[in-house]
C-alpha atoms as a PDB file:
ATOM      1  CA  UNK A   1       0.000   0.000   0.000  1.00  0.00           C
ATOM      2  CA  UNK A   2       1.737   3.079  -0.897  1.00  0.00           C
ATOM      3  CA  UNK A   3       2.390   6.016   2.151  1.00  0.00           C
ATOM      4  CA  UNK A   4      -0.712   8.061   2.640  1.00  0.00           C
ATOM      5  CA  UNK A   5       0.342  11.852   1.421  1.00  0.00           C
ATOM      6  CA  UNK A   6      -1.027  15.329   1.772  1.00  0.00           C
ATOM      7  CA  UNK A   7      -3.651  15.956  -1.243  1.00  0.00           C
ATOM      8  CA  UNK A   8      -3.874  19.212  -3.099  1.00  0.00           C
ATOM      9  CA  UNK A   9      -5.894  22.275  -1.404  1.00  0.00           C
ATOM     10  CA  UNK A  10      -9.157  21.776  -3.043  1.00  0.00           C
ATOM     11  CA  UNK A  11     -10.920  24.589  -1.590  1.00  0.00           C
ATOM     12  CA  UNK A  12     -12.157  27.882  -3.999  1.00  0.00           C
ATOM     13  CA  UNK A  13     -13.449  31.116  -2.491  1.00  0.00           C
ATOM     14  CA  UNK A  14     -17.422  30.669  -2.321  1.00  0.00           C
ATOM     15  CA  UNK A  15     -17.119  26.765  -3.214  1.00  0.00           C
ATOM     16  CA  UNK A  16     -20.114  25.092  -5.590  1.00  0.00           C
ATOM     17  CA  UNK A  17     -22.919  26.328  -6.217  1.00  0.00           C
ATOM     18  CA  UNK A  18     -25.956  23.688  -6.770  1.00  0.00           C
ATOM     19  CA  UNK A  19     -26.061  24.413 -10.220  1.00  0.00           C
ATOM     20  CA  UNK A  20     -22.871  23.658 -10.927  1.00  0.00           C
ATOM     21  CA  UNK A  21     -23.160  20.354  -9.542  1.00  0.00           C
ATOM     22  CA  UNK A  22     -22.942  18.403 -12.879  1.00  0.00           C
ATOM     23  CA  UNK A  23     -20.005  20.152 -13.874  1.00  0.00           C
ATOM     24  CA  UNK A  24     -18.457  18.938 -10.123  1.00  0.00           C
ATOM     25  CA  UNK A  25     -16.753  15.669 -11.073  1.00  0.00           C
ATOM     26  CA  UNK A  26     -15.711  16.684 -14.524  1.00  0.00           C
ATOM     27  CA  UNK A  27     -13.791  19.678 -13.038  1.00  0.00           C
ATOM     28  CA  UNK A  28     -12.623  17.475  -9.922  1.00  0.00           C
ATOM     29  CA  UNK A  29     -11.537  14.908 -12.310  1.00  0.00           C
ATOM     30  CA  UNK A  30      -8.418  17.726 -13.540  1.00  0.00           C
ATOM     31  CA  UNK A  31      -6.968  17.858 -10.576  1.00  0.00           C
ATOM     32  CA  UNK A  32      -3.335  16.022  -9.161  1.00  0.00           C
ATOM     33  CA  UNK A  33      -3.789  12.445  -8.155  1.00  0.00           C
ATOM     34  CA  UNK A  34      -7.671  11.837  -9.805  1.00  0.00           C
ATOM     35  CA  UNK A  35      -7.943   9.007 -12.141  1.00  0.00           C
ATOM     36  CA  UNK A  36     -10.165   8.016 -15.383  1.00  0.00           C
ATOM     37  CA  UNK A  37     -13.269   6.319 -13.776  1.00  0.00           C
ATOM     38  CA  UNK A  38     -12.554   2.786 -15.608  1.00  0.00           C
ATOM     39  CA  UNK A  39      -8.775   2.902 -14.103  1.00  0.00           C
ATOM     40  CA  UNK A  40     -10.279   3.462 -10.276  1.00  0.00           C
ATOM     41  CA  UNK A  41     -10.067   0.170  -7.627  1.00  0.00           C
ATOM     42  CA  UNK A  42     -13.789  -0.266  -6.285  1.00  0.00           C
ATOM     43  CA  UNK A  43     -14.165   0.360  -2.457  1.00  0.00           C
ATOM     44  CA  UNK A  44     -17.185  -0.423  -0.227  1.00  0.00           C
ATOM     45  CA  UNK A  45     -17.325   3.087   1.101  1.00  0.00           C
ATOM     46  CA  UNK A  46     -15.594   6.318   0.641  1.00  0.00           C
ATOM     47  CA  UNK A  47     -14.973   8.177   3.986  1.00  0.00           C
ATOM     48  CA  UNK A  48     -14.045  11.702   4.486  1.00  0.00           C
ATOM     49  CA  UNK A  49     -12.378  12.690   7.972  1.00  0.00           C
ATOM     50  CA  UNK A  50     -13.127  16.112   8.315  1.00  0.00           C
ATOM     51  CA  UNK A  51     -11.542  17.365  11.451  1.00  0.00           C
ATOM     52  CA  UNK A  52     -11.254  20.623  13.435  1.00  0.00           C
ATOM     53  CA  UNK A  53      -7.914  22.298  13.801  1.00  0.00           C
ATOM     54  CA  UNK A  54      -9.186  25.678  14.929  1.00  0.00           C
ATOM     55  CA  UNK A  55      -7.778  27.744  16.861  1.00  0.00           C
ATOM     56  CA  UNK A  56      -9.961  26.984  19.699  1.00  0.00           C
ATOM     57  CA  UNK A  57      -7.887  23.195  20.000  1.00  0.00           C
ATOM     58  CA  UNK A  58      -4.563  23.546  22.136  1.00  0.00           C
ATOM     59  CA  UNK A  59      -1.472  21.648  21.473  1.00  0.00           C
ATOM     60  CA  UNK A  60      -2.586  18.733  24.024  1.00  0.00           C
ATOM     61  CA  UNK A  61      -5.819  18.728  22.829  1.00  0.00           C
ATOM     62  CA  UNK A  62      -5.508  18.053  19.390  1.00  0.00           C
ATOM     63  CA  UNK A  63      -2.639  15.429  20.174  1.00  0.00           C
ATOM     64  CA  UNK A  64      -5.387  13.993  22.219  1.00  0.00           C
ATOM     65  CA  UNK A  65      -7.810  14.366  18.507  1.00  0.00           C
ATOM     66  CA  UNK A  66      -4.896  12.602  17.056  1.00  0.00           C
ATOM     67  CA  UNK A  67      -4.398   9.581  18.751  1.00  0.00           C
ATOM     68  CA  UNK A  68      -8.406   9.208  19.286  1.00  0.00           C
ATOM     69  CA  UNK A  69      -8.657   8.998  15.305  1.00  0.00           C
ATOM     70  CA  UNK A  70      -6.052   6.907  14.839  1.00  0.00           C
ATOM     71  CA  UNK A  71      -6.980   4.543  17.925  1.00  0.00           C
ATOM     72  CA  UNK A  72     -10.690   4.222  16.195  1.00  0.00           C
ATOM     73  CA  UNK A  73      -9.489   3.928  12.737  1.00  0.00           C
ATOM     74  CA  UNK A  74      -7.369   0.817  13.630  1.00  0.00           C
ATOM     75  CA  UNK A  75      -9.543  -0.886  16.479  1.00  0.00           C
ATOM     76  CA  UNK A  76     -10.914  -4.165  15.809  1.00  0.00           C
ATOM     77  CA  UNK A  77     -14.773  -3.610  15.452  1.00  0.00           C
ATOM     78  CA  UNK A  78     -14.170  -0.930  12.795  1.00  0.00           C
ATOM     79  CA  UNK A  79     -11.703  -3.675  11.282  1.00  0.00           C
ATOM     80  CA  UNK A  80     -14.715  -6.535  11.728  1.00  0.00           C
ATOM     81  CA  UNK A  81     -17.297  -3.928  10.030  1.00  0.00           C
ATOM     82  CA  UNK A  82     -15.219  -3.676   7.068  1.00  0.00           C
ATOM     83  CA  UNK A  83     -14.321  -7.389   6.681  1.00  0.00           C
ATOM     84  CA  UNK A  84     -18.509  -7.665   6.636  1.00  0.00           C
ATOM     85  CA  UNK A  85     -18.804  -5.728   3.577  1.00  0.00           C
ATOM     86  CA  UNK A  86     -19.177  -7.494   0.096  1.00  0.00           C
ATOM     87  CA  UNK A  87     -15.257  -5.574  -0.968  1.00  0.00           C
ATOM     88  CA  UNK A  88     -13.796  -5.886   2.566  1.00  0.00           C
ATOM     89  CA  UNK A  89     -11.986  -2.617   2.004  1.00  0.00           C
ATOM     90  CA  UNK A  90     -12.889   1.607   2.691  1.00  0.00           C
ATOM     91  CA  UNK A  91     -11.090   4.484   1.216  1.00  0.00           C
ATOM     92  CA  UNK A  92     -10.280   6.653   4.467  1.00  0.00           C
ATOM     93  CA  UNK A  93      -9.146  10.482   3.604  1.00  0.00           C
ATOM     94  CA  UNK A  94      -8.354  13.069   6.520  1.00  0.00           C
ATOM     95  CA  UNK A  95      -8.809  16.555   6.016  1.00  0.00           C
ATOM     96  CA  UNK A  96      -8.093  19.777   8.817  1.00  0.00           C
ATOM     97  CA  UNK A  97     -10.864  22.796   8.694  1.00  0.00           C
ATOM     98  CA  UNK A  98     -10.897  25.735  10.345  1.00  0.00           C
ATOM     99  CA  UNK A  99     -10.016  29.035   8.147  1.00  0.00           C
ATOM    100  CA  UNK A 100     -12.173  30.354   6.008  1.00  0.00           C
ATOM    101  CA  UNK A 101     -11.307  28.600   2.417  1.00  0.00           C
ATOM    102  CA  UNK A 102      -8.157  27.131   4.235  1.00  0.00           C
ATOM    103  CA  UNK A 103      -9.166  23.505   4.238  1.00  0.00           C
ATOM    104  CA  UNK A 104      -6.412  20.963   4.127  1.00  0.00           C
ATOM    105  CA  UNK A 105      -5.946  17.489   3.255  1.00  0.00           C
ATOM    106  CA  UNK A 106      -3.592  15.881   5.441  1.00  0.00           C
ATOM    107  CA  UNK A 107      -3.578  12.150   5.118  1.00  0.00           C
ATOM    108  CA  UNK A 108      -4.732  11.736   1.193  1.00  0.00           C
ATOM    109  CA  UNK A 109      -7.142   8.479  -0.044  1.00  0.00           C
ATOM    110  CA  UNK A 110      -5.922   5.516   1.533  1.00  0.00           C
ATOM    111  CA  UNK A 111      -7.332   2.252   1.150  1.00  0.00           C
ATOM    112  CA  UNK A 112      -8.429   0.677   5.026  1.00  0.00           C
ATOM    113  CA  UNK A 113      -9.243  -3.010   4.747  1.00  0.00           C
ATOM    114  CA  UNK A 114      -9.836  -5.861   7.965  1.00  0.00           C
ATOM    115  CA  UNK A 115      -6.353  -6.549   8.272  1.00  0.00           C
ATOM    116  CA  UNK A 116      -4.133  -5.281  10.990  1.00  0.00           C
ATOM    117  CA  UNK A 117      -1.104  -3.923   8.487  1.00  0.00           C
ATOM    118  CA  UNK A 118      -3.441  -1.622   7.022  1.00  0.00           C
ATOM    119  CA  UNK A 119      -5.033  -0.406   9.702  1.00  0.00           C
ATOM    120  CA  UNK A 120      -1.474   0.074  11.210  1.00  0.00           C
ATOM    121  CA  UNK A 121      -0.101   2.371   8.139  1.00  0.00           C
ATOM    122  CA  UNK A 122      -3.451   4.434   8.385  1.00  0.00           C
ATOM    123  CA  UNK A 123      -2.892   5.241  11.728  1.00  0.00           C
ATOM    124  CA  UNK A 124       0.681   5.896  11.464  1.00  0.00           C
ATOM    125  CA  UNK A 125       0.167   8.129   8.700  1.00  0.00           C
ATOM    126  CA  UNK A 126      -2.675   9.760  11.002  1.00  0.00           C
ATOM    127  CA  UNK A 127      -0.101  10.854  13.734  1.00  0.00           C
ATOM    128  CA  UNK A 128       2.542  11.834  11.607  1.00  0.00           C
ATOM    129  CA  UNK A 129       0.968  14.646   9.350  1.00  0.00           C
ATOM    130  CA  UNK A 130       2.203  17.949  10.590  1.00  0.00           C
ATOM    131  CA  UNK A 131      -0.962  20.014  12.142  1.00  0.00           C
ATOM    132  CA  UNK A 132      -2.198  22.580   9.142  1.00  0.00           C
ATOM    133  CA  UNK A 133      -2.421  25.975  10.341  1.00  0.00           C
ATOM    134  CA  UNK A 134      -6.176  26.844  10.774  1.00  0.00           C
ATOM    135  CA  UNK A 135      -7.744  29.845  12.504  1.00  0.00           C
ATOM    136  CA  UNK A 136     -11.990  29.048  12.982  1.00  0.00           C
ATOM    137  CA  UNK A 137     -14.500  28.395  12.275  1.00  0.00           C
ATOM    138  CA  UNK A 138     -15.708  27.525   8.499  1.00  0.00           C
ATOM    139  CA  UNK A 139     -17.883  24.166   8.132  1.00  0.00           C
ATOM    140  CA  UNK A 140     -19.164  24.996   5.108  1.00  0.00           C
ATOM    141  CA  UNK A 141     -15.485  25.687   3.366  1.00  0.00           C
ATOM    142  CA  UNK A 142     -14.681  22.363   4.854  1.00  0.00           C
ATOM    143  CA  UNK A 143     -17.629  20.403   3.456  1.00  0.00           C
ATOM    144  CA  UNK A 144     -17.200  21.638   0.231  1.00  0.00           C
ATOM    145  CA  UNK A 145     -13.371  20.771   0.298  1.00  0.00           C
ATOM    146  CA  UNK A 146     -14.888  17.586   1.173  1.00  0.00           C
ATOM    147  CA  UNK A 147     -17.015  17.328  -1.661  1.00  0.00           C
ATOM    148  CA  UNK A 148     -14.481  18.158  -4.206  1.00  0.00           C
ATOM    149  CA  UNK A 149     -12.145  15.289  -2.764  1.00  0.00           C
ATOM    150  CA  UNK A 150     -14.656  12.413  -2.831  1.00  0.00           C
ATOM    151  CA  UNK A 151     -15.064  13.701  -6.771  1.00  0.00           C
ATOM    152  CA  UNK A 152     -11.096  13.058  -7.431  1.00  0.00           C
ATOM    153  CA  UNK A 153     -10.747  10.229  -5.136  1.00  0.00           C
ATOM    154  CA  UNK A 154      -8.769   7.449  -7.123  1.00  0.00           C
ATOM    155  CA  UNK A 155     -11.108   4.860  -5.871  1.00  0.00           C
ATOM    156  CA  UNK A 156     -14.752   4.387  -6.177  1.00  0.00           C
ATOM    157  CA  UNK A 157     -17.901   3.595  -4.034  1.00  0.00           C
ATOM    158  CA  UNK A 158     -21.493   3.490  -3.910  1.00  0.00           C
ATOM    159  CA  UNK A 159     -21.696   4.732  -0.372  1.00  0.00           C
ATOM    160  CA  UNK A 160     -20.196   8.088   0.090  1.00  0.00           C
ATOM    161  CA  UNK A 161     -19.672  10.120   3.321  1.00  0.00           C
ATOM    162  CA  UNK A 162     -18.579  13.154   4.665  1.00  0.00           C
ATOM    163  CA  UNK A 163     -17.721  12.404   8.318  1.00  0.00           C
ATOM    164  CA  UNK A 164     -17.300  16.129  10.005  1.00  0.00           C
ATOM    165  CA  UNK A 165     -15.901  16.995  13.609  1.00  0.00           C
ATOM    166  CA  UNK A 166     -15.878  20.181  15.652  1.00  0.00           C
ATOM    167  CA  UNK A 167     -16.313  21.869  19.186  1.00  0.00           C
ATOM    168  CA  UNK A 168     -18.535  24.800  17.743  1.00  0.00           C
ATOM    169  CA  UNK A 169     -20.963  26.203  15.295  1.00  0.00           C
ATOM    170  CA  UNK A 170     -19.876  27.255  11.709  1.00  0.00           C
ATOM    171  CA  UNK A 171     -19.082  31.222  12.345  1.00  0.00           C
ATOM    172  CA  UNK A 172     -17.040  32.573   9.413  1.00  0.00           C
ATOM    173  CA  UNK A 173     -17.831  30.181   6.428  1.00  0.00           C
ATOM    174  CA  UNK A 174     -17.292  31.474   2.703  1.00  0.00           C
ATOM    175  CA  UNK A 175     -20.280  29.714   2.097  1.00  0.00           C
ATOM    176  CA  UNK A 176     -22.910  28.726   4.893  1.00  0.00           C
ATOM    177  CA  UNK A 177     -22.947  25.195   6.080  1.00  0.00           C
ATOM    178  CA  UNK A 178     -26.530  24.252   5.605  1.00  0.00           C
ATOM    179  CA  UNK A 179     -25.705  25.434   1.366  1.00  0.00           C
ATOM    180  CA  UNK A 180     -22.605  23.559   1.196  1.00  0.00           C
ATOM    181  CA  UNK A 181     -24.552  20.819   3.183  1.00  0.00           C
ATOM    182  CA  UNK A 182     -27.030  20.583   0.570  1.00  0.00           C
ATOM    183  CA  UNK A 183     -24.911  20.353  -2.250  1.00  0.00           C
ATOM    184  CA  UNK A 184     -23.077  17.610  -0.769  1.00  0.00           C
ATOM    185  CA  UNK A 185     -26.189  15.794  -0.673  1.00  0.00           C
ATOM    186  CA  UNK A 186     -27.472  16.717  -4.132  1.00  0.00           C
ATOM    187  CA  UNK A 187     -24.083  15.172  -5.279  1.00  0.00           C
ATOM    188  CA  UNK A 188     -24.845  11.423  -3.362  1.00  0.00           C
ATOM    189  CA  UNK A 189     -22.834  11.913  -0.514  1.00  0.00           C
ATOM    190  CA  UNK A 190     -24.358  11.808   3.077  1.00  0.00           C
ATOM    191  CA  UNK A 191     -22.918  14.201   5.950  1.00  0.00           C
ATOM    192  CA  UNK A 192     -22.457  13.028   9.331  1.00  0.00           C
ATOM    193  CA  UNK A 193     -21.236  14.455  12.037  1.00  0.00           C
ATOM    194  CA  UNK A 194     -19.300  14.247  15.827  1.00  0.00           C
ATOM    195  CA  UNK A 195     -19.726  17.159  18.199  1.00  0.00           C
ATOM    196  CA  UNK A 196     -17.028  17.576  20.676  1.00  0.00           C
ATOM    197  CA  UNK A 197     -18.930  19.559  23.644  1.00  0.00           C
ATOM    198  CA  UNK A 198     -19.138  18.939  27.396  1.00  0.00           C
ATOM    199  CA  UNK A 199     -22.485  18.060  28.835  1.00  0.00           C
ATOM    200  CA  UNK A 200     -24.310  21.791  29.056  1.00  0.00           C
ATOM    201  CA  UNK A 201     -22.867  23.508  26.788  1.00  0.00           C
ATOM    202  CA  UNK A 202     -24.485  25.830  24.156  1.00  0.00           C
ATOM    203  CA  UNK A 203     -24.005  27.240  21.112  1.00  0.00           C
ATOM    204  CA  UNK A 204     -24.841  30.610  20.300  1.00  0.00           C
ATOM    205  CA  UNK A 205     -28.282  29.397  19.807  1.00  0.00           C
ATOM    206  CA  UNK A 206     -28.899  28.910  22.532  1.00  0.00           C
ATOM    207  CA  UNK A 207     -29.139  24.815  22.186  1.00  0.00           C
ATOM    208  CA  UNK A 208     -26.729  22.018  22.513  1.00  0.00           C
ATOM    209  CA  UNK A 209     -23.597  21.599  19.540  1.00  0.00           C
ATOM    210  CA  UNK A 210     -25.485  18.713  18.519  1.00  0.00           C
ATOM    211  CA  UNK A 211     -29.039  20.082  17.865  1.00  0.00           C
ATOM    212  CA  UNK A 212     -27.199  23.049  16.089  1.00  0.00           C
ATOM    213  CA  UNK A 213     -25.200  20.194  13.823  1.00  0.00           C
ATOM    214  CA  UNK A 214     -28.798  17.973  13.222  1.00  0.00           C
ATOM    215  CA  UNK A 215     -29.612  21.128  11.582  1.00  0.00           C
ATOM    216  CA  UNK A 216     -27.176  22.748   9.806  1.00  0.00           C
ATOM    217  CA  UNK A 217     -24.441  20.112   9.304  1.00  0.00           C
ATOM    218  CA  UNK A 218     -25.917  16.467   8.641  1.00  0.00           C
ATOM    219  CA  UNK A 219     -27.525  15.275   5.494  1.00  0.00           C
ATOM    220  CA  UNK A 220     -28.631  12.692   3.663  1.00  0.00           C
ATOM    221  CA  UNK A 221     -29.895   9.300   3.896  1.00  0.00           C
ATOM    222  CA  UNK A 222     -29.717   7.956   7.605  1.00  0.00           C
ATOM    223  CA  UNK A 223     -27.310  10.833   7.996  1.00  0.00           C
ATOM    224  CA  UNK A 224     -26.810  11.439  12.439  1.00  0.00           C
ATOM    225  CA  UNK A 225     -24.843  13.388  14.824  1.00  0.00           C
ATOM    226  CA  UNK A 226     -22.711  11.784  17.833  1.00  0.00           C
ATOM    227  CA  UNK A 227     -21.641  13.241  20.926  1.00  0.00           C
ATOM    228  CA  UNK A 228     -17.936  13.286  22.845  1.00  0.00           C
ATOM    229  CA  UNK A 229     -18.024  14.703  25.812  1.00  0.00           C
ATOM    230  CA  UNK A 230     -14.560  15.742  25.249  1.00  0.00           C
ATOM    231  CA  UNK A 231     -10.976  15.266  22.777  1.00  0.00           C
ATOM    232  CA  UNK A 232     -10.206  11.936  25.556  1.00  0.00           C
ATOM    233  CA  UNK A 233     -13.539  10.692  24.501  1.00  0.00           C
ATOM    234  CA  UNK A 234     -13.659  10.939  20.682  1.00  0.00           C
ATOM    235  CA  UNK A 235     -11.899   7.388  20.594  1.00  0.00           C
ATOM    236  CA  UNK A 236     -15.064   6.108  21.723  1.00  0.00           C
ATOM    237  CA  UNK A 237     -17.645   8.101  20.069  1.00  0.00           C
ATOM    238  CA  UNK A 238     -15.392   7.916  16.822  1.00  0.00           C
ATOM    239  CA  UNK A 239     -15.378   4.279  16.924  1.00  0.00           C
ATOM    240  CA  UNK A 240     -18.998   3.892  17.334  1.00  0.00           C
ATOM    241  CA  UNK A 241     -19.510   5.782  14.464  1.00  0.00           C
ATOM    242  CA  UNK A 242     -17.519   4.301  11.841  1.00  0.00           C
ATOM    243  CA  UNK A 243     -18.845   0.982  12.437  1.00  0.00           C
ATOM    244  CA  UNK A 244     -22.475   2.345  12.164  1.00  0.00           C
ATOM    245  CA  UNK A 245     -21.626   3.806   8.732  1.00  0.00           C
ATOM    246  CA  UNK A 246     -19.496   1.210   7.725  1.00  0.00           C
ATOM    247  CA  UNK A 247     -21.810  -1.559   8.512  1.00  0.00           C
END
């Protein structure tokens, strides 16, 4: 399996709009590292990591992040949910949000199948890309980054997902999450999301990060939000997840 290696910057001030949606994977298709349809390996699912690097996420914290990704990505239920599916292998991508049309691709496509060796080279490759410098706090940038990476990934799925993190609302977007949201959806690919908040905590809203993700952030079929109480419990929530939408 070849290293896992930073991807282009696929973000573009104001991002897609819905009606250029059919014009998406033709223009994605141009870009470093895509390949011709017919020449792409089929995968079971292909899985987006969009996580925040804000500025709100100290040094400890988001080594804490780190090690909770790469703990999930490699633990042996996610393994056993990927060994169930008909392929037996994911295409895993990880991407860092946070400034406004500053998404970053940090670990590029890499293929994640049931067996240990792979699982062990993801994660490796997860705590070894140097932290992108973010600021805060643009979902929407980062789901459209997102969107443009699925469309140039070199493998292909049926089942397509944008898996975003974060510890707040989206505040300084180029374009608004719920539009960037949408698109995302009108392209085939469901949004989910994690919120890292503490029990009682509230967004600007005035409501949990959760409720304010259910409605701006997630999308699509089955598409749902989990909770971590904190950065040493997105191990556990993170885990959870992947093996609902891989299985």
């Amino acid at each position: 399996m070849p290293l896992a290696r930073a991807g282009p910057r696929l973000s573009t001030p104001g991002g897609p709009r819905r009606r250029d949606l059919p014009a998406l994977a033709a223009a994605a298709s141009t870009l470093p590292g895509a390949r011709a349809a017919s020449a792409r390996e089929d995968v079971d699912l292909l899985l987006a990591l969009a996580v925040d690097a804000s500025g709100s996420i100290d040094a400890d914290e988001f080594r804490l992040q780190r090690e909770g990704y790469a703990e999930a990505l490699s633990h042996p239920s996610v393994l056993a949910a990927i060994g169930s599916k008909p392929l037996g292998a994911v295409a895993v991508a990880m991407v860092e949000w946070g400034s406004p049309g500053g998404a970053t691709t940090v670990v590029d496509w890499t293929r994640l199948s049931s067996q240990a060796a792979s699982a062990r080279a993801l994660a490796e490759a997860v705590l070894a890309a140097p932290r992108s410098p973010q600021s805060w706090n643009a979902i929407g940038d980062a789901l459209d980054h997102c969107a443009l990476l699925i469309h140039a990934a070199p493998f292909h799925a049926r089942e397509r997902v944008i898996d975003l993190s974060g510890d707040g609302p989206d505040m300084r977007s180029l374009r608004p999450a719920p539009a960037a949201r949408d698109d995302a959806v009108a392209a085939g690919i469901t949004v989910n999301a994690l919120a890292v908040a503490s029990a009682g905590q509230v967004t600007r809203f005035g409501e949990p990060l959760s409720e304010t993700y259910g409605r701006e952030v997630v999308g699509g079929p089955g598409a749902f939000v989990v909770s971590a109480e904190d950065r040493r419990d997105i191990a556990r929530a993170l885990r959870a997840k992947l093996v609902r939408e891989i299985a």
